[in-house]
C-alpha atoms as a PDB file:
ATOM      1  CA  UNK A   1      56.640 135.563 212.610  1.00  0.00           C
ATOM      2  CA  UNK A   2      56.630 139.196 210.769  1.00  0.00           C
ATOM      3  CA  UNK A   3      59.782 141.568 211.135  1.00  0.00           C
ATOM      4  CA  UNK A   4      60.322 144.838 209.794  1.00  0.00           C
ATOM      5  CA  UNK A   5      62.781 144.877 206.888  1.00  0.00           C
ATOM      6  CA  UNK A   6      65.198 147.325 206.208  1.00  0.00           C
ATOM      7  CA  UNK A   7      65.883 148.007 202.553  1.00  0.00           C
ATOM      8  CA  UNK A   8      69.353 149.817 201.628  1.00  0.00           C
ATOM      9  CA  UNK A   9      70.489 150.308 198.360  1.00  0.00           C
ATOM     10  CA  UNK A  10      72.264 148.073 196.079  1.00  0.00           C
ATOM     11  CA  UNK A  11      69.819 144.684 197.116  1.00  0.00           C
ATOM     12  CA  UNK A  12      71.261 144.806 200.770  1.00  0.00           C
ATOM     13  CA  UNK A  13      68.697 144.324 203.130  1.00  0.00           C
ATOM     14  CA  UNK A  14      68.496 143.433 207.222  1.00  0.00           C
ATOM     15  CA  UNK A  15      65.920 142.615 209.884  1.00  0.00           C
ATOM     16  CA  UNK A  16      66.415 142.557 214.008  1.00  0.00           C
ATOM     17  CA  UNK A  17      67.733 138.636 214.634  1.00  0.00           C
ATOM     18  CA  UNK A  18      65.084 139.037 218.241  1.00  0.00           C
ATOM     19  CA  UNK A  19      68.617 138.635 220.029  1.00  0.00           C
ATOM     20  CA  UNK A  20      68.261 140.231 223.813  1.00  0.00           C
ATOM     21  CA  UNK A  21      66.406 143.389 222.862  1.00  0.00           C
ATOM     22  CA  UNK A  22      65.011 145.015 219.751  1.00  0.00           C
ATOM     23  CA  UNK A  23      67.725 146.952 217.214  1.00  0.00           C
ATOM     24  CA  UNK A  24      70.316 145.030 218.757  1.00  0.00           C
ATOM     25  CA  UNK A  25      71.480 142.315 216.249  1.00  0.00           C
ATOM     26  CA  UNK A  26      70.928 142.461 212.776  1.00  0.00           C
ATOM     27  CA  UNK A  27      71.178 139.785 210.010  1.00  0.00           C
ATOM     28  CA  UNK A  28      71.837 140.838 206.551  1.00  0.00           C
ATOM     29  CA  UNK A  29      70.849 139.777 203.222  1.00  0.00           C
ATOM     30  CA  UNK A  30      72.260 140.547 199.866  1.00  0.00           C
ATOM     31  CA  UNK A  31      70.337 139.611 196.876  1.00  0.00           C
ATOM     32  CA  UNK A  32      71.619 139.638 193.474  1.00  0.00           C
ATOM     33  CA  UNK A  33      69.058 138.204 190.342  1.00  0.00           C
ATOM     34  CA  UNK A  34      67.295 136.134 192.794  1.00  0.00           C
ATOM     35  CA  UNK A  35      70.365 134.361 194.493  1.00  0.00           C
ATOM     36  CA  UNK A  36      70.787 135.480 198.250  1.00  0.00           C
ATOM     37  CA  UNK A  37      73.794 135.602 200.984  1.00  0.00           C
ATOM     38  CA  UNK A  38      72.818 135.937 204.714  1.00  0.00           C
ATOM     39  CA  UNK A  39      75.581 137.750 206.344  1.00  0.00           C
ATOM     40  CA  UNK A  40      75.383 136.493 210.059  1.00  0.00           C
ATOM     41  CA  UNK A  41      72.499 134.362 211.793  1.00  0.00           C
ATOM     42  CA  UNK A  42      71.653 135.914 215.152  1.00  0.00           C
ATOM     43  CA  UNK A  43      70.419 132.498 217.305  1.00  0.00           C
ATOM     44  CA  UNK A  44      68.165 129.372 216.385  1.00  0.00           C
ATOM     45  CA  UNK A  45      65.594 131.665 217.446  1.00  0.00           C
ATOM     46  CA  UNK A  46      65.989 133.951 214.701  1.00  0.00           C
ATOM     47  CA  UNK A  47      64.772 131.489 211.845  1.00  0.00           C
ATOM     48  CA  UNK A  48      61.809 132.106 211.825  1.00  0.00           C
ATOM     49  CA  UNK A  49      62.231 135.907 210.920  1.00  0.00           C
ATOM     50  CA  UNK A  50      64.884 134.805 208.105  1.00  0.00           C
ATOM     51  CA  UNK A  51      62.006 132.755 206.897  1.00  0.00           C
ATOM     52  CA  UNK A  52      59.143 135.462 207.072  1.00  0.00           C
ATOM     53  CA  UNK A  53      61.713 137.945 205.478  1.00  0.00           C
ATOM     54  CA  UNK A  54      62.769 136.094 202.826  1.00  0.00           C
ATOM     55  CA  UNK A  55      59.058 135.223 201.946  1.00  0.00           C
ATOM     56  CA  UNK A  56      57.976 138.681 201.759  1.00  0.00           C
ATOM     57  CA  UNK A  57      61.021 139.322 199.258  1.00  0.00           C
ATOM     58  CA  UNK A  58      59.672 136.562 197.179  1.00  0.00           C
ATOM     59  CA  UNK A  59      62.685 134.423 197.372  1.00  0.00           C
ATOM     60  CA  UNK A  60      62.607 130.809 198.016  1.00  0.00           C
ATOM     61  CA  UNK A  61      64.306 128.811 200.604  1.00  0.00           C
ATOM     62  CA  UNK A  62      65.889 127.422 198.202  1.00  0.00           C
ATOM     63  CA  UNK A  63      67.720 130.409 196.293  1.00  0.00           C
ATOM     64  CA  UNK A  64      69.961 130.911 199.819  1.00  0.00           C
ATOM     65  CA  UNK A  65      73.379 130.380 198.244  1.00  0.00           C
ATOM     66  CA  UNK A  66      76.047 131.576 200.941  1.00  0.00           C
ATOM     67  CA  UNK A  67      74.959 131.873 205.087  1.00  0.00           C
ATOM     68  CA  UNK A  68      78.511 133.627 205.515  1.00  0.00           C
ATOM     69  CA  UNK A  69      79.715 134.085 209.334  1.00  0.00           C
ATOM     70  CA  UNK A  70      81.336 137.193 210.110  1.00  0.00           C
ATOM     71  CA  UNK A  71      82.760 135.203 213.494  1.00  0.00           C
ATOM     72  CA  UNK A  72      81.848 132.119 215.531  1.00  0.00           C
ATOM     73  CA  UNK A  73      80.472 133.672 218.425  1.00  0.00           C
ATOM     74  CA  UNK A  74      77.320 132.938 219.259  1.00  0.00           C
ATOM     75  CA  UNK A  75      75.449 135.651 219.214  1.00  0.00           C
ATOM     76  CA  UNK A  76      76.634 136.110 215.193  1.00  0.00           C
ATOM     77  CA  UNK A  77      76.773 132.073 214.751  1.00  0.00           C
ATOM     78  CA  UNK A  78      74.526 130.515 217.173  1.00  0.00           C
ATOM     79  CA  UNK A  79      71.759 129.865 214.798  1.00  0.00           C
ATOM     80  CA  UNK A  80      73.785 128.542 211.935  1.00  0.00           C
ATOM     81  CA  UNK A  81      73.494 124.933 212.236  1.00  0.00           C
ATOM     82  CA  UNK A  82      69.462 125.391 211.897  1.00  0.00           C
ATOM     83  CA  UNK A  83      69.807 128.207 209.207  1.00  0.00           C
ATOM     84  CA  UNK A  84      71.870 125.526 207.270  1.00  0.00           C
ATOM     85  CA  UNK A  85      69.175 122.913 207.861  1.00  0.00           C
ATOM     86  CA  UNK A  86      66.345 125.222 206.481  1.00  0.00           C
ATOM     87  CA  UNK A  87      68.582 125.740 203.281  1.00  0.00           C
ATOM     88  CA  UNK A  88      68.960 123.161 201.644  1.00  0.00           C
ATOM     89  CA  UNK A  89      71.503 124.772 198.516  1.00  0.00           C
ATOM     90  CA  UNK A  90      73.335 127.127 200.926  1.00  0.00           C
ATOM     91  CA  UNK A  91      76.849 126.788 202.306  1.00  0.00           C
ATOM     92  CA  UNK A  92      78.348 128.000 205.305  1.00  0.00           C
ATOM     93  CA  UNK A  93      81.326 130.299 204.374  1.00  0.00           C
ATOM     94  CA  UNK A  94      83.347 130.614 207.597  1.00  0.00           C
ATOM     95  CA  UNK A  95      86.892 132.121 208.616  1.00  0.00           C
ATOM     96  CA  UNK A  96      89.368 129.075 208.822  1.00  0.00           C
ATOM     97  CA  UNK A  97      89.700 129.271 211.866  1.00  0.00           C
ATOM     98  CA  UNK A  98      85.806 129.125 212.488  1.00  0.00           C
ATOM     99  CA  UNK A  99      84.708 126.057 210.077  1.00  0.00           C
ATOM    100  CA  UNK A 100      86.090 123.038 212.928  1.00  0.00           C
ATOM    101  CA  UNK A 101      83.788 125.015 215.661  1.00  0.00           C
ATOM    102  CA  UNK A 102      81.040 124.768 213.534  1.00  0.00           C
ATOM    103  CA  UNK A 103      81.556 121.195 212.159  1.00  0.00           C
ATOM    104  CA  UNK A 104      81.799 120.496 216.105  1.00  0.00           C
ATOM    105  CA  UNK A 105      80.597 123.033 218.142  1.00  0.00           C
ATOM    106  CA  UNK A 106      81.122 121.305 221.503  1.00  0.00           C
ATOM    107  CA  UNK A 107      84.005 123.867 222.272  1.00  0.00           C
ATOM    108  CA  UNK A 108      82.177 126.690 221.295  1.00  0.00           C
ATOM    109  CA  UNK A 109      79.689 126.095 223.483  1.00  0.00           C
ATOM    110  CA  UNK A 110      81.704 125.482 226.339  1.00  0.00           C
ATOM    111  CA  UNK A 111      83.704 128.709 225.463  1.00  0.00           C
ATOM    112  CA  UNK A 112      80.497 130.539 225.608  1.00  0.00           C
ATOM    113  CA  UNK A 113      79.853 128.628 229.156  1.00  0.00           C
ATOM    114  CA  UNK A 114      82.879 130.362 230.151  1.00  0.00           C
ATOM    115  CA  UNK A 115      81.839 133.578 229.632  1.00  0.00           C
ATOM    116  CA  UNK A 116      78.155 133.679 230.528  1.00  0.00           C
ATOM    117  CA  UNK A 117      78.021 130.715 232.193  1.00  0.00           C
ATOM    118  CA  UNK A 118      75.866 127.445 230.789  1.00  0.00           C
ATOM    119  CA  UNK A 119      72.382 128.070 232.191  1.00  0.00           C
ATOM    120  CA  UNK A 120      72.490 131.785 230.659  1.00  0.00           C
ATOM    121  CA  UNK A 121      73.846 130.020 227.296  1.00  0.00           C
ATOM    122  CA  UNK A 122      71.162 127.457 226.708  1.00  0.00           C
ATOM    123  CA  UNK A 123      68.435 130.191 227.694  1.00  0.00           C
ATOM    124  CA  UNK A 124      69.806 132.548 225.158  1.00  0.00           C
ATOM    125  CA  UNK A 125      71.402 130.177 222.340  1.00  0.00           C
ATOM    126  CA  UNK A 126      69.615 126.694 222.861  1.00  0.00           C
ATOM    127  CA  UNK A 127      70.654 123.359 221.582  1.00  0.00           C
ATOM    128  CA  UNK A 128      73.894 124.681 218.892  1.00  0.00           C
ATOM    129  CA  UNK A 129      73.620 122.345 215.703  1.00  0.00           C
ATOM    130  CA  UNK A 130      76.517 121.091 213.818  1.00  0.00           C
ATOM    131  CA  UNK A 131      77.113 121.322 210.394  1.00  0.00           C
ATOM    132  CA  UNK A 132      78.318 118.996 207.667  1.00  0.00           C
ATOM    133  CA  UNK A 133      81.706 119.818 207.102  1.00  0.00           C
ATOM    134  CA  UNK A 134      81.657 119.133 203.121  1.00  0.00           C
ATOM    135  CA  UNK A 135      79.115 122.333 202.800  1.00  0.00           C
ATOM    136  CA  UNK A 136      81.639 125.139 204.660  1.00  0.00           C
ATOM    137  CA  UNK A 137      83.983 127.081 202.600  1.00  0.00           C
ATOM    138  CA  UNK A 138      86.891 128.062 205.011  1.00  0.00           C
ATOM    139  CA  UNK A 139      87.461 132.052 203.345  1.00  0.00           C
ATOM    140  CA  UNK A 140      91.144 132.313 204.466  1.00  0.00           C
ATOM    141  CA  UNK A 141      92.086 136.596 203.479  1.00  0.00           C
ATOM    142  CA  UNK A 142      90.968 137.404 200.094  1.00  0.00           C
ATOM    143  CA  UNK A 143      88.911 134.256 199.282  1.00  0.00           C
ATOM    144  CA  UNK A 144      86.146 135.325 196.809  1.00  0.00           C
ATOM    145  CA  UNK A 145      82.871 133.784 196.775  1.00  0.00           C
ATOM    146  CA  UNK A 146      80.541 134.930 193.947  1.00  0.00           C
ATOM    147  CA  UNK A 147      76.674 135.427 194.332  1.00  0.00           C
ATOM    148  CA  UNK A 148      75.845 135.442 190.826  1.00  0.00           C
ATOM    149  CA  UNK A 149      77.452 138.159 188.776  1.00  0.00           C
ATOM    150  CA  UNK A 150      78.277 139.947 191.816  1.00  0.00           C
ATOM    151  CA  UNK A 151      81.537 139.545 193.974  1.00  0.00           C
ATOM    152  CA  UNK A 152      82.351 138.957 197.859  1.00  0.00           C
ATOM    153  CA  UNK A 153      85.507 139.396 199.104  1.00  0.00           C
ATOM    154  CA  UNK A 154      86.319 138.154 202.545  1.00  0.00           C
ATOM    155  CA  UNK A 155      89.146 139.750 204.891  1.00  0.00           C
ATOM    156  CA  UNK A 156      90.808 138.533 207.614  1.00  0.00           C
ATOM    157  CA  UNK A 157      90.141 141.135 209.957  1.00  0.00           C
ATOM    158  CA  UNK A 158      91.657 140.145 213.255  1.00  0.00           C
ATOM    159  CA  UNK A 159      91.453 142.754 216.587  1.00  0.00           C
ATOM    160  CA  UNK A 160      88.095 141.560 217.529  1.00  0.00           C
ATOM    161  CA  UNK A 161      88.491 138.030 217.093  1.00  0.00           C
ATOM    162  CA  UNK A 162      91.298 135.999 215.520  1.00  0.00           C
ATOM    163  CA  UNK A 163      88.501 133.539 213.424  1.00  0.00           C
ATOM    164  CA  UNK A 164      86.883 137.353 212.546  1.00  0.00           C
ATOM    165  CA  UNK A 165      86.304 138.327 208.552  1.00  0.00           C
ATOM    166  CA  UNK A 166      84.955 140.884 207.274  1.00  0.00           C
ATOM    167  CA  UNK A 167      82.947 140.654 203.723  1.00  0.00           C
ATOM    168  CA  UNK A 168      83.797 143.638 200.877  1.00  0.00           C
ATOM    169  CA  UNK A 169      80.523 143.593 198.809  1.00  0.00           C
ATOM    170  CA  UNK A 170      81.541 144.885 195.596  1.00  0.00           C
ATOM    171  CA  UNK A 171      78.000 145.282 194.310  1.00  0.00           C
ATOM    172  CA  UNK A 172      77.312 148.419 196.797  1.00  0.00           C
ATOM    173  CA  UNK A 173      80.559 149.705 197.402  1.00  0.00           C
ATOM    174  CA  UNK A 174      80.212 148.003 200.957  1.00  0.00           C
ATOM    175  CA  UNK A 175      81.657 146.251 203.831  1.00  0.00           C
ATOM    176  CA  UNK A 176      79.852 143.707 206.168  1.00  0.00           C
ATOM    177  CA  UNK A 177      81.808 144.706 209.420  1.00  0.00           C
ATOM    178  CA  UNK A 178      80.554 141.901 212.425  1.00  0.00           C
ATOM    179  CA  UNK A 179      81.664 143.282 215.446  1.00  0.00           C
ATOM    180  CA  UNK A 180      85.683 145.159 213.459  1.00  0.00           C
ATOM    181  CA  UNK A 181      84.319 148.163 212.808  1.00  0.00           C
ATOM    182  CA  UNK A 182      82.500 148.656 216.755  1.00  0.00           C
ATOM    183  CA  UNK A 183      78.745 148.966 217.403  1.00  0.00           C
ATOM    184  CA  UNK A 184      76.410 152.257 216.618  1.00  0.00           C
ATOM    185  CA  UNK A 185      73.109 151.285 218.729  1.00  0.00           C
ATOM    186  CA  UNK A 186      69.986 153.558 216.203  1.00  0.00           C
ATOM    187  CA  UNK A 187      68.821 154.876 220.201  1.00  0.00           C
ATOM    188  CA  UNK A 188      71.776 157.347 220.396  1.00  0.00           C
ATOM    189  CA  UNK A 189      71.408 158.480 216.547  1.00  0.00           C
ATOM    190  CA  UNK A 190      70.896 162.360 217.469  1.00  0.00           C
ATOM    191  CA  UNK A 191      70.355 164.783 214.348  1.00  0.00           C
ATOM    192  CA  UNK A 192      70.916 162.249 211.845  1.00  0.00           C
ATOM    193  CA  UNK A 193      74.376 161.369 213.348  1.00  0.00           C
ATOM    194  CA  UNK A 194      75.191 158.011 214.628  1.00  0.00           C
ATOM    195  CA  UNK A 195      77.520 156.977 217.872  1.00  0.00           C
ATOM    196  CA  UNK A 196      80.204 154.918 217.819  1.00  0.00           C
ATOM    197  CA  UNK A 197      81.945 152.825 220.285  1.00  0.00           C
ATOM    198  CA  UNK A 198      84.658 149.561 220.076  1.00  0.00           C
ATOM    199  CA  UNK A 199      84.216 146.368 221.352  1.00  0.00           C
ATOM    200  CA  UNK A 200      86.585 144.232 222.461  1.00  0.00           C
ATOM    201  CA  UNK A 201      85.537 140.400 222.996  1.00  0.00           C
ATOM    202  CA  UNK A 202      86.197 138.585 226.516  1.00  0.00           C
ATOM    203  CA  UNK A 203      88.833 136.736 225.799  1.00  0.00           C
ATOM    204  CA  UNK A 204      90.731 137.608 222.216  1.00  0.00           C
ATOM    205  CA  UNK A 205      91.170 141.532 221.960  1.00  0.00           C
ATOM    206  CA  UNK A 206      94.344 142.945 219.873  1.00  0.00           C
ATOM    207  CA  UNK A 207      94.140 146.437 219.746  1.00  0.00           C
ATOM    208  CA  UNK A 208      96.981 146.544 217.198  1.00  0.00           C
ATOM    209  CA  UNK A 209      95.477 144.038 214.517  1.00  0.00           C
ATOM    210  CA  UNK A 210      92.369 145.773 215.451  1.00  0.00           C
ATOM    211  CA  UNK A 211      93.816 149.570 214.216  1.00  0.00           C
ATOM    212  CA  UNK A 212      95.164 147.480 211.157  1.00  0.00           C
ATOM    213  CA  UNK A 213      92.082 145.874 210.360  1.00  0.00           C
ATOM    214  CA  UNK A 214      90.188 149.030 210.389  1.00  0.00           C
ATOM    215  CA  UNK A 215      93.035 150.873 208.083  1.00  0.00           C
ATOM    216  CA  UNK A 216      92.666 147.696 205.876  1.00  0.00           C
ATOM    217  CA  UNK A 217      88.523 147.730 205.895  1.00  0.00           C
ATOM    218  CA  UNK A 218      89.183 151.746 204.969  1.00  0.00           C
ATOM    219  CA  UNK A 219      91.487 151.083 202.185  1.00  0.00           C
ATOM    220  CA  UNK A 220      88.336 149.804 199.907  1.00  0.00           C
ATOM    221  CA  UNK A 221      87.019 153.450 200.464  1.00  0.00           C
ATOM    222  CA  UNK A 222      83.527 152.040 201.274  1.00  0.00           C
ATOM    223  CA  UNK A 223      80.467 153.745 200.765  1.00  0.00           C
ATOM    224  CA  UNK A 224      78.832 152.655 203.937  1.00  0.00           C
ATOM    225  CA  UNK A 225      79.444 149.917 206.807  1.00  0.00           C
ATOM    226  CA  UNK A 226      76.696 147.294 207.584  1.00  0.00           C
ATOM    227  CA  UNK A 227      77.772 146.009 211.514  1.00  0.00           C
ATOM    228  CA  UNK A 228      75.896 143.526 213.183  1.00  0.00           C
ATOM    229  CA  UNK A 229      75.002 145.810 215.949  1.00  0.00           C
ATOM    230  CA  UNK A 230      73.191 147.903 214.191  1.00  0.00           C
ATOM    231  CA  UNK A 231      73.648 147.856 210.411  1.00  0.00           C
ATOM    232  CA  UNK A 232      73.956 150.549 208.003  1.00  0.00           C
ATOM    233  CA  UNK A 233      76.603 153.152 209.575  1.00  0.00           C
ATOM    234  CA  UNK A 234      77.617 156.168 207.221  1.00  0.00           C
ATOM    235  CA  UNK A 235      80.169 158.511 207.336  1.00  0.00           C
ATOM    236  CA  UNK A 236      82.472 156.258 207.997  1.00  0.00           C
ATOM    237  CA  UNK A 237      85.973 158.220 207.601  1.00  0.00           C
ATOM    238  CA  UNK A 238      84.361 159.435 210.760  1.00  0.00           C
ATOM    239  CA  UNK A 239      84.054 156.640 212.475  1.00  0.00           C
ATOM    240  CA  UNK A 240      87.329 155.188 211.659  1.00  0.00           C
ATOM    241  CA  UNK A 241      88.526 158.237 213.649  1.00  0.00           C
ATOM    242  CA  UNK A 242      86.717 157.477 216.415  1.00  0.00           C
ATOM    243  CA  UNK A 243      87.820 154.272 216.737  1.00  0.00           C
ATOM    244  CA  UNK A 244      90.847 154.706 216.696  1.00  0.00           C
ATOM    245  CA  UNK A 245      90.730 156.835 219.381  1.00  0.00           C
ATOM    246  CA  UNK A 246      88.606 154.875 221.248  1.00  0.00           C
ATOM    247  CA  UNK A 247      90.564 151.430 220.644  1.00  0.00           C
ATOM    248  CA  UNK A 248      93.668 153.862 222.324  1.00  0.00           C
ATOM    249  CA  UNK A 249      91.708 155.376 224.938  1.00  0.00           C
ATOM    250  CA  UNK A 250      90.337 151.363 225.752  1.00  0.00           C
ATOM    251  CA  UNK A 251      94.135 150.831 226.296  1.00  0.00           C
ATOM    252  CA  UNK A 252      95.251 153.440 228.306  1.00  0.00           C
ATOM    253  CA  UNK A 253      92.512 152.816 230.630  1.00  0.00           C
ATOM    254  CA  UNK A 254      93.993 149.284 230.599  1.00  0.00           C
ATOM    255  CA  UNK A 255      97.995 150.220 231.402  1.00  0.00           C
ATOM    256  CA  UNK A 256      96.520 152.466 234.054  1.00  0.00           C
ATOM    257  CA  UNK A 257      94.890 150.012 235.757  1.00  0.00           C
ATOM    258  CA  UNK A 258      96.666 147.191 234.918  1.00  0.00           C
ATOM    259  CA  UNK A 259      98.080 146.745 238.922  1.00  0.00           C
ATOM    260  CA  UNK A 260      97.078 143.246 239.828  1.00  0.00           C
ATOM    261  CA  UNK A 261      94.041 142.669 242.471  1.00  0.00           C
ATOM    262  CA  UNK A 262      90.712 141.488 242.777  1.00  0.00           C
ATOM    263  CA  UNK A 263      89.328 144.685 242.311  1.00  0.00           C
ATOM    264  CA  UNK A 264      91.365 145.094 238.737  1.00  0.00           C
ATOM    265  CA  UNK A 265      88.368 144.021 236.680  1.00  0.00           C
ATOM    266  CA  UNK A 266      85.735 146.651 238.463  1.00  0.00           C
ATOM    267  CA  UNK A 267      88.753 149.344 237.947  1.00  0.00           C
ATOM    268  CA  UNK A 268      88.700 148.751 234.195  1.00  0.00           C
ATOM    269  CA  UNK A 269      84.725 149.034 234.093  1.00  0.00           C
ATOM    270  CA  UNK A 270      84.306 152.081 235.955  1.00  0.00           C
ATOM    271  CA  UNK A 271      86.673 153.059 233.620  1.00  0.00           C
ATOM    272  CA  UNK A 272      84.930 152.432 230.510  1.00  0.00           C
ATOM    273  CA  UNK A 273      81.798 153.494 231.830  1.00  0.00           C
ATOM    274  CA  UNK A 274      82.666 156.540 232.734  1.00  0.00           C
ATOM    275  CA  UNK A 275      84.468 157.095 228.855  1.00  0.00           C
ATOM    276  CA  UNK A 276      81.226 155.876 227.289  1.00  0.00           C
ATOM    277  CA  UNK A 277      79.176 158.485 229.057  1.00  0.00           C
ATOM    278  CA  UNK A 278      81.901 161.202 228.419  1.00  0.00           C
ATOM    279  CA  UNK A 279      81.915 160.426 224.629  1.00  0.00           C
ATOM    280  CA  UNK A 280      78.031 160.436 224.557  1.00  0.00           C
ATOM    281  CA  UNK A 281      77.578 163.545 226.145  1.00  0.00           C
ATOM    282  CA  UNK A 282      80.214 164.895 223.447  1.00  0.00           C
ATOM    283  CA  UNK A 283      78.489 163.685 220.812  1.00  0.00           C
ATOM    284  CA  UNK A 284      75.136 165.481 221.723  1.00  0.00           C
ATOM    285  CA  UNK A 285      73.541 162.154 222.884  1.00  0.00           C
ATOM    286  CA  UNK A 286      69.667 163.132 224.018  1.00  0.00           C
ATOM    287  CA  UNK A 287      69.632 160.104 226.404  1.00  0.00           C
ATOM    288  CA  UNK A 288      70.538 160.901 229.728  1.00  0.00           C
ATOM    289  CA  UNK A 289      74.085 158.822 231.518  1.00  0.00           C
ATOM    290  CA  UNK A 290      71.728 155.958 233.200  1.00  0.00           C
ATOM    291  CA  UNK A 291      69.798 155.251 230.003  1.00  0.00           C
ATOM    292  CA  UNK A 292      73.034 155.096 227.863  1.00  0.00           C
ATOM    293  CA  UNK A 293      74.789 152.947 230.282  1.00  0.00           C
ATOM    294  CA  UNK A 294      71.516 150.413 230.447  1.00  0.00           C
ATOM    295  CA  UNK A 295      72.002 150.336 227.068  1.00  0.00           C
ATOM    296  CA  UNK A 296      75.825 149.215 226.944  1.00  0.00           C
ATOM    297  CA  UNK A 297      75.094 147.229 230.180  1.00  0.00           C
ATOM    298  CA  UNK A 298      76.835 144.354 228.515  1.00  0.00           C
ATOM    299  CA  UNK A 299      78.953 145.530 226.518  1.00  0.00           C
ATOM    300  CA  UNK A 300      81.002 147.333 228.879  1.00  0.00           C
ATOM    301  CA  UNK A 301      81.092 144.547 230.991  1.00  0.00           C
ATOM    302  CA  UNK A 302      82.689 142.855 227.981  1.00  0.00           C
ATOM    303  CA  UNK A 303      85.247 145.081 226.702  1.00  0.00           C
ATOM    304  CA  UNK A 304      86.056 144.946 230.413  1.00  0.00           C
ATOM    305  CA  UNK A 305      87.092 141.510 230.793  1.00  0.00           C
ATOM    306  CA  UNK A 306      88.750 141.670 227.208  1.00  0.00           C
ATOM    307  CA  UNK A 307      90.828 144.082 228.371  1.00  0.00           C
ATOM    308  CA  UNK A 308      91.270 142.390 231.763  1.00  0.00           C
ATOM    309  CA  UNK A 309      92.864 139.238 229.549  1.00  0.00           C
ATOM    310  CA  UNK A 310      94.876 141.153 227.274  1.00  0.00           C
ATOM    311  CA  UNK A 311      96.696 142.746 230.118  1.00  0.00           C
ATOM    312  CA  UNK A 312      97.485 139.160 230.880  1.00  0.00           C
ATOM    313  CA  UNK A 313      98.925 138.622 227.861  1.00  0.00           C
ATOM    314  CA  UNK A 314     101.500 141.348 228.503  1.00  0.00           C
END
């Protein structure tokens, strides 16, 4: 299975994982004299691609140092237990947090069950391998892995997640985000600018550790942001603006409709639905309001019921 590669400066590299629709989820390489990290692994499904990619890079299987997990969930992690299997030299570096889940991911998976709900989560994830635990590096804040000559230093980078890092790539001048520094979908890229927009996660949103881990990400004065959904994102001064602003605007939407009632958690969608089409329409967005919000479909839905649990936490 062929898919396109996208080739950034500096050896960084990244192909579509397949996961839900195209330019949705991307998995990263960096390759430094031969030796490779993968920064995420998209779902079992996405192997395959890894594979073909890798191949038409001329690297071996075997030169796969580091598959390094910007979070546990599933949609970032769900294919790690096979990538590890196809690898025979990597390791799995993890945030500390992370490594049990994935020596044992029973309680992952019936976290993700939770959420989606199990039929949904064996449809999109399939059977979730373990890993040995003697190949993961836990990368507690400021653990350095090195891929060759060429240093990776991991963050903590809570707001998102609490098991979330983030991965400062001193070879490029870069940062591989996950899901800290919000998603930029390429179908609303108008003029050569790219949209912006948080996310929140079901279930552990902090919109305080989320403002400091974007300050902290910012401090490194990065050349350019590779997210998961969907890699390379410039201007990023920009962007840290935005969210910001969005990350507030996510709460005040929140506190306003934070009265109890079964009807809280369609309040708080509306809500964000109706500031994602705002801020598109702003930004010059050529898609029309329905198309944008079958885009963000799930995410919305999302960053709705993370903020419907962090008002419980209140």
């Amino acid at each position: 299975m062929k898919s396109e590669i996208f080739h950034y400066a500096h050896g960084v590299s990244a192909i579509d994982s397949g996961y839900v629709r195209h330019l949705h989820a991307a998995i990263h390489f960096v390759v430094e004299q031969g030796r490779v990290a993968i920064v995420d692994t998209g779902t079992n499904d996405s192997l395959p691609q890894v594979q073909a990619a890798l191949q038409a890079m001329d690297l071996a299987e075997d030169s796969v140092d580091f598959v390094i997990l910007t979070h546990i969930h599933l949609d970032h992690a769900g294919g790690a237990g096979a990538f590890m299997r196809a690898f025979p030299n990597a390791r799995l570096v993890v945030h500390p947090r992370g490594a049990r889940h994935m020596a044992d991911p029973s309680k992952l998976v019936a976290g993700a069950a939770a959420v989606y709900g199990a039929s949904e989560v064996r449809r999109l994830y399939g059977n979730i391998l373990p890993i040995d635990a003697g190949r993961i590096i836990e990368a507690p804040h400021e653990t350095r892995i090195h891929l060759g000559a060429r240093e990776l230093l991991c963050l903590d980078t809570p707001g998102h997640a609490r098991h979330h890092i983030s991965i400062v790539d001193r070879g490029s001048n870069a940062i591989f985000t996950g899901d800290t520094f919000g998603l930029s979908y390429r179908e609303l890229d108008t003029d050569g600018r790219q949209f912006v927009f948080p996310t929140t996660t079901p279930v552990q949103f902090d919109p305080e550790a989320m403002h400091q881990s974007i300050n902290l990400l910012m401090s490194f004065a990065p050349r350019v942001m590779y997210i998961t959904h969907f890699s390379e994102l410039r201007d990023v001064e920009r962007h840290a603006e935005t969210l910001h602003r969005l990350v507030d605007a996510h709460v005040a939407i929140a506190r306003r409709e934070a009265r109890p009632g079964p009807d809280r958690h369609a309040r708080i969608r509306a809500n964000l639905a109706h500031l994602l089409v705002n801020e598109a329409e702003q930004f010059g967005c050529r898609l029309g309001p329905a198309e944008v919000l079958k885009l963000w479909e799930k995410d919305i839905e999302l960053n709705a019921q993370g903020l419907d649990v962090w008002l419980d936490t209140l």
